[in-house]
PDB file of N, CA and C in Angstrom:
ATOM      1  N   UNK A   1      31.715 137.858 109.997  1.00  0.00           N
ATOM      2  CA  UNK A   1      31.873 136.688 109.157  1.00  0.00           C
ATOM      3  C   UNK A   1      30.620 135.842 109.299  1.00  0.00           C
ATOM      4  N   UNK A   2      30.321 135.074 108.444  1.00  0.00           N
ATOM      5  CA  UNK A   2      28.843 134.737 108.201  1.00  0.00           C
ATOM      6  C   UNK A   2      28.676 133.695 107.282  1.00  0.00           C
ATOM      7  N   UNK A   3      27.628 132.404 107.499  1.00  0.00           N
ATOM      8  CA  UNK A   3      27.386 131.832 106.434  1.00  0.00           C
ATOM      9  C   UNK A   3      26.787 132.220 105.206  1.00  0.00           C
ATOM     10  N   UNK A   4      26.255 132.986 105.703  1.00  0.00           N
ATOM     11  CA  UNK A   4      25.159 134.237 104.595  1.00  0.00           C
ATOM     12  C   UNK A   4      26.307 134.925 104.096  1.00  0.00           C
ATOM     13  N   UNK A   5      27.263 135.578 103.853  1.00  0.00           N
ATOM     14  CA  UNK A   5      27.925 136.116 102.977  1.00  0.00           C
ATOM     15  C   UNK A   5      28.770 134.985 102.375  1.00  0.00           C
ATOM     16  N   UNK A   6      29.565 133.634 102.827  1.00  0.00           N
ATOM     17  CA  UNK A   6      29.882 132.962 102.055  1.00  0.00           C
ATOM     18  C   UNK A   6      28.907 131.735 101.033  1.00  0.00           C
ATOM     19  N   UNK A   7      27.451 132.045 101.555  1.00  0.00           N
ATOM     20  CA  UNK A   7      26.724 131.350 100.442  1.00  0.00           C
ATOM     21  C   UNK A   7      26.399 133.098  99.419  1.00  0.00           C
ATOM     22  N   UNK A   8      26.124 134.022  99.506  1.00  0.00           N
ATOM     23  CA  UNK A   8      25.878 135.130  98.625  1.00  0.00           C
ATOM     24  C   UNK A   8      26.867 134.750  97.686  1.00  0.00           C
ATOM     25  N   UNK A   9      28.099 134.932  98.739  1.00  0.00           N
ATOM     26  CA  UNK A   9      29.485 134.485  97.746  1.00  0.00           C
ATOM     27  C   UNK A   9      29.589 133.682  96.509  1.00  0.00           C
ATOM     28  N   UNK A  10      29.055 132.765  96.922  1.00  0.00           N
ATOM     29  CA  UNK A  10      29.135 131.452  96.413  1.00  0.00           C
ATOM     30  C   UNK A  10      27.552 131.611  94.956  1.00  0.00           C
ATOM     31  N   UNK A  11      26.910 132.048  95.215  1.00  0.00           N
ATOM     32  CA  UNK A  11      25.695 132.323  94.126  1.00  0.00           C
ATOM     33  C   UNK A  11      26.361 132.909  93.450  1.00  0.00           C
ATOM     34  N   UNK A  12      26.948 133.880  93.642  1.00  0.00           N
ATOM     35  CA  UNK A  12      27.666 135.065  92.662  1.00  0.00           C
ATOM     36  C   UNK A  12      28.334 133.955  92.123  1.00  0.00           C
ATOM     37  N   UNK A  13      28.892 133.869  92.711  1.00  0.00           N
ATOM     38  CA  UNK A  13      30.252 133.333  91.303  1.00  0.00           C
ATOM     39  C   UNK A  13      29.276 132.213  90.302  1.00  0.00           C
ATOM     40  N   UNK A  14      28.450 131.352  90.972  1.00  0.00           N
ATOM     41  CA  UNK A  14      27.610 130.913  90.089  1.00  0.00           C
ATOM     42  C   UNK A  14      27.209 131.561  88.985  1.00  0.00           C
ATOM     43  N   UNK A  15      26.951 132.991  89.385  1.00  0.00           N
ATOM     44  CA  UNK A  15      25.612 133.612  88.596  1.00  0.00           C
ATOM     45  C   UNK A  15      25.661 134.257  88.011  1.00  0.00           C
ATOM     46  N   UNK A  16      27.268 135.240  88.351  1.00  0.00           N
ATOM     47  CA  UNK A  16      27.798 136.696  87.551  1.00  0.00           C
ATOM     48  C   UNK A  16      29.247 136.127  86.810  1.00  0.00           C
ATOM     49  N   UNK A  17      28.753 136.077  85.446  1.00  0.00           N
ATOM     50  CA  UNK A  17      29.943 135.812  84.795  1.00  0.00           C
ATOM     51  C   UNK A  17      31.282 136.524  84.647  1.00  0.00           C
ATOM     52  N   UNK A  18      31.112 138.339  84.933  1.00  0.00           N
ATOM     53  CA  UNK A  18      32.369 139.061  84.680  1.00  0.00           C
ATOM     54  C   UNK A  18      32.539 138.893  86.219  1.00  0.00           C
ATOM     55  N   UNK A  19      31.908 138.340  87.472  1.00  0.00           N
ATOM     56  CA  UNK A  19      32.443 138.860  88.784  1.00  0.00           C
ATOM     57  C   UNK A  19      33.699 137.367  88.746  1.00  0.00           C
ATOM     58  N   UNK A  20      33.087 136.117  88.155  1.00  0.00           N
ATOM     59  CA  UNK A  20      33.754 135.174  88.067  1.00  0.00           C
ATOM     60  C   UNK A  20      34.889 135.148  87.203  1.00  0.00           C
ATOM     61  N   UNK A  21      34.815 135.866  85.952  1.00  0.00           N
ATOM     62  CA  UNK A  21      36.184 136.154  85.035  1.00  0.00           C
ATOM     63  C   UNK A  21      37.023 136.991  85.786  1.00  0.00           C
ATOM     64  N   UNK A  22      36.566 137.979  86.854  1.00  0.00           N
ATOM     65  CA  UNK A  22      37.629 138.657  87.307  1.00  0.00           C
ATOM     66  C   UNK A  22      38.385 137.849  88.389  1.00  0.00           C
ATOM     67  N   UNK A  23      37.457 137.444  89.317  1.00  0.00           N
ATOM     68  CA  UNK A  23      38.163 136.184  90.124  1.00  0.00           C
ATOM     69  C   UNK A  23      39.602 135.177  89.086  1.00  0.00           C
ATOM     70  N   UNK A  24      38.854 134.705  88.191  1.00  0.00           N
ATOM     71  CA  UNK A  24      39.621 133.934  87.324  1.00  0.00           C
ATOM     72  C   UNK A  24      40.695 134.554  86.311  1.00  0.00           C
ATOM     73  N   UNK A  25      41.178 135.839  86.350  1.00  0.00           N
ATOM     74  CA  UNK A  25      42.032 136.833  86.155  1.00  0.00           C
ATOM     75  C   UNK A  25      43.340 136.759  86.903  1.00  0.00           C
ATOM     76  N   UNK A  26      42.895 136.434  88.137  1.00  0.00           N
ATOM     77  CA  UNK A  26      43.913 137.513  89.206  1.00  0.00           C
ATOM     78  C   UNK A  26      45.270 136.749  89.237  1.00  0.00           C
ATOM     79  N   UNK A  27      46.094 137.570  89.685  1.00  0.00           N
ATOM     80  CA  UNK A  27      47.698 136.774  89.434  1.00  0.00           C
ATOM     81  C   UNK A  27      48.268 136.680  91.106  1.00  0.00           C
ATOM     82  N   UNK A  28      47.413 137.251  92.109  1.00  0.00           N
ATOM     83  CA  UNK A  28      47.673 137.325  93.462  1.00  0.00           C
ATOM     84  C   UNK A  28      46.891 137.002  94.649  1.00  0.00           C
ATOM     85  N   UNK A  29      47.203 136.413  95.831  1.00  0.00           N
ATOM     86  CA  UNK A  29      45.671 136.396  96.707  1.00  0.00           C
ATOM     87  C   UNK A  29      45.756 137.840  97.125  1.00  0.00           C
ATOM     88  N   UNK A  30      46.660 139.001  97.249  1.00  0.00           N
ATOM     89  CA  UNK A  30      45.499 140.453  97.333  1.00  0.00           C
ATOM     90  C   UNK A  30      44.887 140.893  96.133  1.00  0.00           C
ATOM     91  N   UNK A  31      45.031 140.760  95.274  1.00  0.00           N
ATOM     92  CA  UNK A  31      44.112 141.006  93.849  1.00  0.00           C
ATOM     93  C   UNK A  31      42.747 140.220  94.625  1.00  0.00           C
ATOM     94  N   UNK A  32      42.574 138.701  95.134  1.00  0.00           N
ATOM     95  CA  UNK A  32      41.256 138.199  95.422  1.00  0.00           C
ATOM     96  C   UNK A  32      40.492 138.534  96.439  1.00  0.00           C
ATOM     97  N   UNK A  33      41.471 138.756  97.266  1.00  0.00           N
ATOM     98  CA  UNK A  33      41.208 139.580  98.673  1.00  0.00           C
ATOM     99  C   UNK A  33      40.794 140.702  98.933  1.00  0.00           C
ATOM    100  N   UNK A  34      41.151 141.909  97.579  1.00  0.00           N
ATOM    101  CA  UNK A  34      40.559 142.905  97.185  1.00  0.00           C
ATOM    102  C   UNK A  34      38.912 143.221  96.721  1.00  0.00           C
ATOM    103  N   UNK A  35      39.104 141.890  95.510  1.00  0.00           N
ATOM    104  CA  UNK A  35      37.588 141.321  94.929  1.00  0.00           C
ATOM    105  C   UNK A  35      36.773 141.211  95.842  1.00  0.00           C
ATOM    106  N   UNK A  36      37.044 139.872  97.098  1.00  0.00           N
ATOM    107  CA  UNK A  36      35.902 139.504  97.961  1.00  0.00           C
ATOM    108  C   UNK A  36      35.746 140.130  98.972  1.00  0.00           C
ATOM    109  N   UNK A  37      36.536 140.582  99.959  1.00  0.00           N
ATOM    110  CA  UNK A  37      36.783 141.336 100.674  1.00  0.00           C
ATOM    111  C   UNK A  37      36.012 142.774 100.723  1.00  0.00           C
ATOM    112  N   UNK A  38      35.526 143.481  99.867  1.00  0.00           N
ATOM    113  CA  UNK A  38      34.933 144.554  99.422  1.00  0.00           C
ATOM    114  C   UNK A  38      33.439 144.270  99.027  1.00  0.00           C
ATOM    115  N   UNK A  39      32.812 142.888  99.494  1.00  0.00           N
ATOM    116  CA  UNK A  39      31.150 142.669  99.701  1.00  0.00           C
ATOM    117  C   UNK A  39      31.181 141.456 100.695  1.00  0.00           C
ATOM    118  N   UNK A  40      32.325 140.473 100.896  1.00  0.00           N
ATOM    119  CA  UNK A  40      31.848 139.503 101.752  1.00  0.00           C
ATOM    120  C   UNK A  40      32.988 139.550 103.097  1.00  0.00           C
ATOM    121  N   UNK A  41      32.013 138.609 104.049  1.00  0.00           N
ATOM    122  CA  UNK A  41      33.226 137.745 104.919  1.00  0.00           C
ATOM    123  C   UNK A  41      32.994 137.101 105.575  1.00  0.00           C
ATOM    124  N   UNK A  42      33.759 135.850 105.417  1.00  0.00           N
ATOM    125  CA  UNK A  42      33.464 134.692 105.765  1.00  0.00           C
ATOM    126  C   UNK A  42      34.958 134.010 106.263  1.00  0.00           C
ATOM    127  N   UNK A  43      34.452 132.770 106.902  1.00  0.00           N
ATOM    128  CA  UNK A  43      36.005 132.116 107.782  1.00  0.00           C
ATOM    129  C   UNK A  43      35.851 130.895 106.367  1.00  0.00           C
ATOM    130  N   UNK A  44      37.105 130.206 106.310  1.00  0.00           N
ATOM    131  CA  UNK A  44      37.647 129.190 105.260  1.00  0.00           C
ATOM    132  C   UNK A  44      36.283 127.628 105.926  1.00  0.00           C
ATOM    133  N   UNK A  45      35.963 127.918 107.444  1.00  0.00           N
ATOM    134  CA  UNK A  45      35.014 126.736 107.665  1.00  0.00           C
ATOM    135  C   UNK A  45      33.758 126.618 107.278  1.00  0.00           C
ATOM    136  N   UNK A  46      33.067 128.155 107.126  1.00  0.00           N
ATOM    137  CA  UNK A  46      32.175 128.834 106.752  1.00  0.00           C
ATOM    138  C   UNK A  46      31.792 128.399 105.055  1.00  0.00           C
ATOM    139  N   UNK A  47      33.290 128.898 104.688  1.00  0.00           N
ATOM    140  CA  UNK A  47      32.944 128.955 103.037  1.00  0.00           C
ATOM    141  C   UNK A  47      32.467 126.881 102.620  1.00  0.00           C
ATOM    142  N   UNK A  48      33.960 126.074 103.461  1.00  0.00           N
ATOM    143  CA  UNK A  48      34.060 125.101 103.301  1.00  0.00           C
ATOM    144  C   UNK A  48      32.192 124.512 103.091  1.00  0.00           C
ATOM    145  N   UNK A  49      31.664 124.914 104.266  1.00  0.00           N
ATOM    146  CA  UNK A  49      30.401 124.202 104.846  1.00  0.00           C
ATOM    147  C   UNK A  49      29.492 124.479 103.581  1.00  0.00           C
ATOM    148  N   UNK A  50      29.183 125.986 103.482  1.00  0.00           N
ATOM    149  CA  UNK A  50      28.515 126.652 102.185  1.00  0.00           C
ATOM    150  C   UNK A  50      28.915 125.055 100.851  1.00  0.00           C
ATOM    151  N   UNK A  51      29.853 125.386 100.552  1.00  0.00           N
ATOM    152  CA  UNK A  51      30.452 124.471  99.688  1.00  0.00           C
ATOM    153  C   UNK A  51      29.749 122.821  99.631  1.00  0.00           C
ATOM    154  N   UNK A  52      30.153 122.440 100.842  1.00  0.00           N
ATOM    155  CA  UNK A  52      29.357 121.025 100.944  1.00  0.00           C
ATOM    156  C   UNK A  52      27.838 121.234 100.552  1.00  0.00           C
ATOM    157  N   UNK A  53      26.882 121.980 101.027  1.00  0.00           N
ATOM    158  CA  UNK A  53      25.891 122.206 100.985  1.00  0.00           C
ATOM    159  C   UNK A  53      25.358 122.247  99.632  1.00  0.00           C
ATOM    160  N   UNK A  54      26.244 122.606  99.092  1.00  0.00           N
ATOM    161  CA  UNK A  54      25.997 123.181  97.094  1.00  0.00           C
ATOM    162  C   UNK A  54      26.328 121.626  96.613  1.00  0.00           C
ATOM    163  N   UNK A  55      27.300 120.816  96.680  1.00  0.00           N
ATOM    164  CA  UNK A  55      27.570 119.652  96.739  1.00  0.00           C
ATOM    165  C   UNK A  55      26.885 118.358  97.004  1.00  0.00           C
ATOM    166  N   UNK A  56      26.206 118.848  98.593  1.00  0.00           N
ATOM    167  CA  UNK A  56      25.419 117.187  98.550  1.00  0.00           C
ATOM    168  C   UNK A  56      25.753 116.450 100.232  1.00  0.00           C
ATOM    169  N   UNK A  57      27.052 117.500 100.522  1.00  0.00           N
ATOM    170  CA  UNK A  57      28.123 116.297 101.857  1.00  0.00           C
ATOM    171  C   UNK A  57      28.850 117.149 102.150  1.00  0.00           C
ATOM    172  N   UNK A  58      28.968 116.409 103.621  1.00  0.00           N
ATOM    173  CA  UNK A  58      30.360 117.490 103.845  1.00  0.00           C
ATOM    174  C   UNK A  58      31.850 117.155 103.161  1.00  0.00           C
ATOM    175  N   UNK A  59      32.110 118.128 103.253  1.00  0.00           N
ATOM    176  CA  UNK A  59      33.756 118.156 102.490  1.00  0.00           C
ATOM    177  C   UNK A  59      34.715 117.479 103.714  1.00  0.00           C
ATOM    178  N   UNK A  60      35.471 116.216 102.542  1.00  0.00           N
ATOM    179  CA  UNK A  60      36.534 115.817 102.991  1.00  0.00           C
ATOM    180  C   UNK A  60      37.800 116.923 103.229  1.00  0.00           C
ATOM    181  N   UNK A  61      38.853 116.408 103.920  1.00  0.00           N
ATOM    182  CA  UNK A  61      40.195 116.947 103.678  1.00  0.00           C
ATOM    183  C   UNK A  61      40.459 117.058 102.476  1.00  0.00           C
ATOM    184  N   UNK A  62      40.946 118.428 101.821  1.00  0.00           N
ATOM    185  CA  UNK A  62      41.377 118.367 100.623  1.00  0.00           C
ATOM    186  C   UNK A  62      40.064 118.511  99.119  1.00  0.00           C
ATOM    187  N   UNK A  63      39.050 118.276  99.315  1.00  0.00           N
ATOM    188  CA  UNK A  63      38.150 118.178  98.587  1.00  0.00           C
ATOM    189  C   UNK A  63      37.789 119.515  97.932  1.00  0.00           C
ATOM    190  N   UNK A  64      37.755 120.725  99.285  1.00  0.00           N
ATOM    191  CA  UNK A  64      37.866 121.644  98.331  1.00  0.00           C
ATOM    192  C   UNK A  64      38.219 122.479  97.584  1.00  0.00           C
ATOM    193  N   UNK A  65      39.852 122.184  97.558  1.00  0.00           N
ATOM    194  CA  UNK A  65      40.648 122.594  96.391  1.00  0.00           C
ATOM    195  C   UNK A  65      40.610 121.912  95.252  1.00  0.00           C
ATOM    196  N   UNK A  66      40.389 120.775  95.541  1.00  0.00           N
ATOM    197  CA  UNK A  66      39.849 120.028  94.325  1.00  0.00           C
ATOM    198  C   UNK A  66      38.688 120.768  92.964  1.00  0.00           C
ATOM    199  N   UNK A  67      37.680 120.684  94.393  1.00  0.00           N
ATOM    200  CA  UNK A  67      36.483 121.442  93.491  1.00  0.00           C
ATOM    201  C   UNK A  67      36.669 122.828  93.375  1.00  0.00           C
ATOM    202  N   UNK A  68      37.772 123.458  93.465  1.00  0.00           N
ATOM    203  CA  UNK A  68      38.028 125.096  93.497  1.00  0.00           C
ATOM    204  C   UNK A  68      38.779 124.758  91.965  1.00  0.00           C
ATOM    205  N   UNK A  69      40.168 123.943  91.834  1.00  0.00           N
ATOM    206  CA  UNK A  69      40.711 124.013  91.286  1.00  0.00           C
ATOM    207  C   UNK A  69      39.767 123.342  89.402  1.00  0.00           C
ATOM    208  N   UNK A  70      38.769 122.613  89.922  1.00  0.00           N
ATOM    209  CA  UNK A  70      37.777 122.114  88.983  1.00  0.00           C
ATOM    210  C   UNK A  70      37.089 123.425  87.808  1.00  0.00           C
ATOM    211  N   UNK A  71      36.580 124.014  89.073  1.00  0.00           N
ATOM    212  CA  UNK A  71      35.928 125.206  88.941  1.00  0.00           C
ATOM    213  C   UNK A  71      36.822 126.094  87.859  1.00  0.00           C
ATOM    214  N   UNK A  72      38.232 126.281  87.910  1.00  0.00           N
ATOM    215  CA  UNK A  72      39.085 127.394  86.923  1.00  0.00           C
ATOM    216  C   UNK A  72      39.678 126.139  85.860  1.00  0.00           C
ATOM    217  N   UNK A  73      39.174 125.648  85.882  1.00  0.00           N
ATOM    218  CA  UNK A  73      39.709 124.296  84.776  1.00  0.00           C
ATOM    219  C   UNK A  73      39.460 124.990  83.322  1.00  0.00           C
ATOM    220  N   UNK A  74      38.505 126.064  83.116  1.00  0.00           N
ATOM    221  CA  UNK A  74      38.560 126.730  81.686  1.00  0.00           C
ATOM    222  C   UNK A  74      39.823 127.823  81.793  1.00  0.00           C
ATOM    223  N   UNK A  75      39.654 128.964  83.036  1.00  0.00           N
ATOM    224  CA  UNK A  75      40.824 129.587  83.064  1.00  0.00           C
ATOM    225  C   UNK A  75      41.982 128.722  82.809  1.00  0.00           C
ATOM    226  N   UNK A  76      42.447 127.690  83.436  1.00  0.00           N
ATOM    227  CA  UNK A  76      43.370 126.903  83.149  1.00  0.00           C
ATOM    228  C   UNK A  76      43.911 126.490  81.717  1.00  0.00           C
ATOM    229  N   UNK A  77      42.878 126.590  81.100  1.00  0.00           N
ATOM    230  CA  UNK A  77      42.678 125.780  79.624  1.00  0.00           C
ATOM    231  C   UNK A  77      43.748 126.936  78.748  1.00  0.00           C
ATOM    232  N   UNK A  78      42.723 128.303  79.311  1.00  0.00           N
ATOM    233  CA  UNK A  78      43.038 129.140  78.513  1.00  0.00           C
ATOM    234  C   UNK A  78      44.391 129.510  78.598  1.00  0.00           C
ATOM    235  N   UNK A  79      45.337 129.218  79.314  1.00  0.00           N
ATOM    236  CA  UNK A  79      46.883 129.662  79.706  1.00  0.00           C
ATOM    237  C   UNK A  79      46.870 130.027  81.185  1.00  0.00           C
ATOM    238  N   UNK A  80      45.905 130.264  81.898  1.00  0.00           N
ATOM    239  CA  UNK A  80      46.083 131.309  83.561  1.00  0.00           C
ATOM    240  C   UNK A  80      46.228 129.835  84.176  1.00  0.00           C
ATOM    241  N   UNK A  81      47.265 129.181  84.108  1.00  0.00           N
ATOM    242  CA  UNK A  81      47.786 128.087  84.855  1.00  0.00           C
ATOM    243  C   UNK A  81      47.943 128.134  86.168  1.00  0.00           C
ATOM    244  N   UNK A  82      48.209 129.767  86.638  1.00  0.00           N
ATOM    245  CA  UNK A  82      48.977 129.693  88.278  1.00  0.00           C
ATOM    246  C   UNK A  82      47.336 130.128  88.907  1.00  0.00           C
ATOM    247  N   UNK A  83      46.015 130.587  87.937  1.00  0.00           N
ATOM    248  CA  UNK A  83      44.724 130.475  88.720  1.00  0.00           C
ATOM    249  C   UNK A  83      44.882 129.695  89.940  1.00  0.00           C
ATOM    250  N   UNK A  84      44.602 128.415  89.743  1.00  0.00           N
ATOM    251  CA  UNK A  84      44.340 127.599  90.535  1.00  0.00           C
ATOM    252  C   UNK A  84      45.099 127.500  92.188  1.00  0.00           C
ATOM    253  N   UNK A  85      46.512 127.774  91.938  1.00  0.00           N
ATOM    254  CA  UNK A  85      47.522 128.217  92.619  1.00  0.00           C
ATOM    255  C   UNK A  85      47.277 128.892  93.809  1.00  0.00           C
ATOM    256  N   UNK A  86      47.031 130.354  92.950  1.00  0.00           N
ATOM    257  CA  UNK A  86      46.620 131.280  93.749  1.00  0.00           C
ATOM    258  C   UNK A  86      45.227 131.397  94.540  1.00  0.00           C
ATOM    259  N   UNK A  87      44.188 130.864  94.065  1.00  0.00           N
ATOM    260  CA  UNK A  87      43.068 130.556  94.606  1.00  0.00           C
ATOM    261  C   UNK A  87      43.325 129.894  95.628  1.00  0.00           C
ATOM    262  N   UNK A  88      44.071 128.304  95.539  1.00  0.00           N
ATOM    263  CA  UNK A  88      44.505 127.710  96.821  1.00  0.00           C
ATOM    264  C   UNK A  88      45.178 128.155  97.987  1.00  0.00           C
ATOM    265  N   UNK A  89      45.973 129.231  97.638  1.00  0.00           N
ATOM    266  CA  UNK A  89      46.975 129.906  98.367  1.00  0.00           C
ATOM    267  C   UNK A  89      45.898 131.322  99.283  1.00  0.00           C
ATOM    268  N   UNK A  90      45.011 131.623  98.715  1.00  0.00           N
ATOM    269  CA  UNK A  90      43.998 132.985  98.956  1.00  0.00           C
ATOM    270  C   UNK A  90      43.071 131.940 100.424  1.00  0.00           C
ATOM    271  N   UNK A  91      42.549 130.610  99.620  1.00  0.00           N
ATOM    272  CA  UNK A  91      41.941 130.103 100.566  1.00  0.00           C
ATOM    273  C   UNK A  91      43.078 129.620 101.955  1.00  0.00           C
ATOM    274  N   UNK A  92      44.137 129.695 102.063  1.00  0.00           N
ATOM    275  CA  UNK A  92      44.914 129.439 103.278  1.00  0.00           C
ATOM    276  C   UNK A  92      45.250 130.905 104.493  1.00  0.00           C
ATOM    277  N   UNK A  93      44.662 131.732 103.358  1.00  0.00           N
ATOM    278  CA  UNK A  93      44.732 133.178 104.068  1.00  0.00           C
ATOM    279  C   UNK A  93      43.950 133.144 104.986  1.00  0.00           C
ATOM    280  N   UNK A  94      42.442 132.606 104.328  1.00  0.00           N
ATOM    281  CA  UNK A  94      41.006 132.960 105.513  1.00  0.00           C
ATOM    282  C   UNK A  94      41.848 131.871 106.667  1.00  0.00           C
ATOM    283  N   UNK A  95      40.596 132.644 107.809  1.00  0.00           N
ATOM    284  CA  UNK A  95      40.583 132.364 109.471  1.00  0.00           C
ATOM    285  C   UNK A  95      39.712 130.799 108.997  1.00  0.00           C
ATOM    286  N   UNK A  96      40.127 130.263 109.770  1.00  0.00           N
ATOM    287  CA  UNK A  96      39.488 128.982 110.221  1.00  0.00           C
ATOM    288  C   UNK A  96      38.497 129.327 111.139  1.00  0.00           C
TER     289      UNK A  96
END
């Protein structure tokens, strides 16, 4: 587990639009767990930190489901309502 695979992480989804539509697809955290799991790994403090860094600050409590749930706000749009859900629920999986 590594900061270097949760910032790679984190470019990708920036950068690759079908790696991010498939993320923004999934109806399960093993569907996401499948996705990331199969190039990265990283702990939920790891990703958190990555996160602040892209941001500006460190992340409050709670902040980054916020900006997770921000992030699928088009999936959302489009009908994949439980996105956000499940993303939140995938991020309670990782190790601290």
């Amino acid at each position: 587990m590594s900061l270097e695979s949760a910032r790679a992480f984190c470019v990708r989804m920036m950068s690759d639009e079908d790696f991010r539509a498939a993320l923004g697809n999934v109806k399960s955290t093993a569907e996401i767990d499948k996705l990331v799991s199969a190039e990265y790994s990283f702990t939920r403090t790891e990703f958190a930190k990555v996160i602040g860094e892209f941001v500006g600050h460190k992340l409050e409590e709670g902040e980054l489901e916020k900006l997770i749930c921000g992030f699928y706000e088009e999936q959302m749009n489009a009908g994949n309502t439980d996105v956000c859900k499940v993303v939140i629920e995938w991020l309670g999986t990782l190790k601290n």
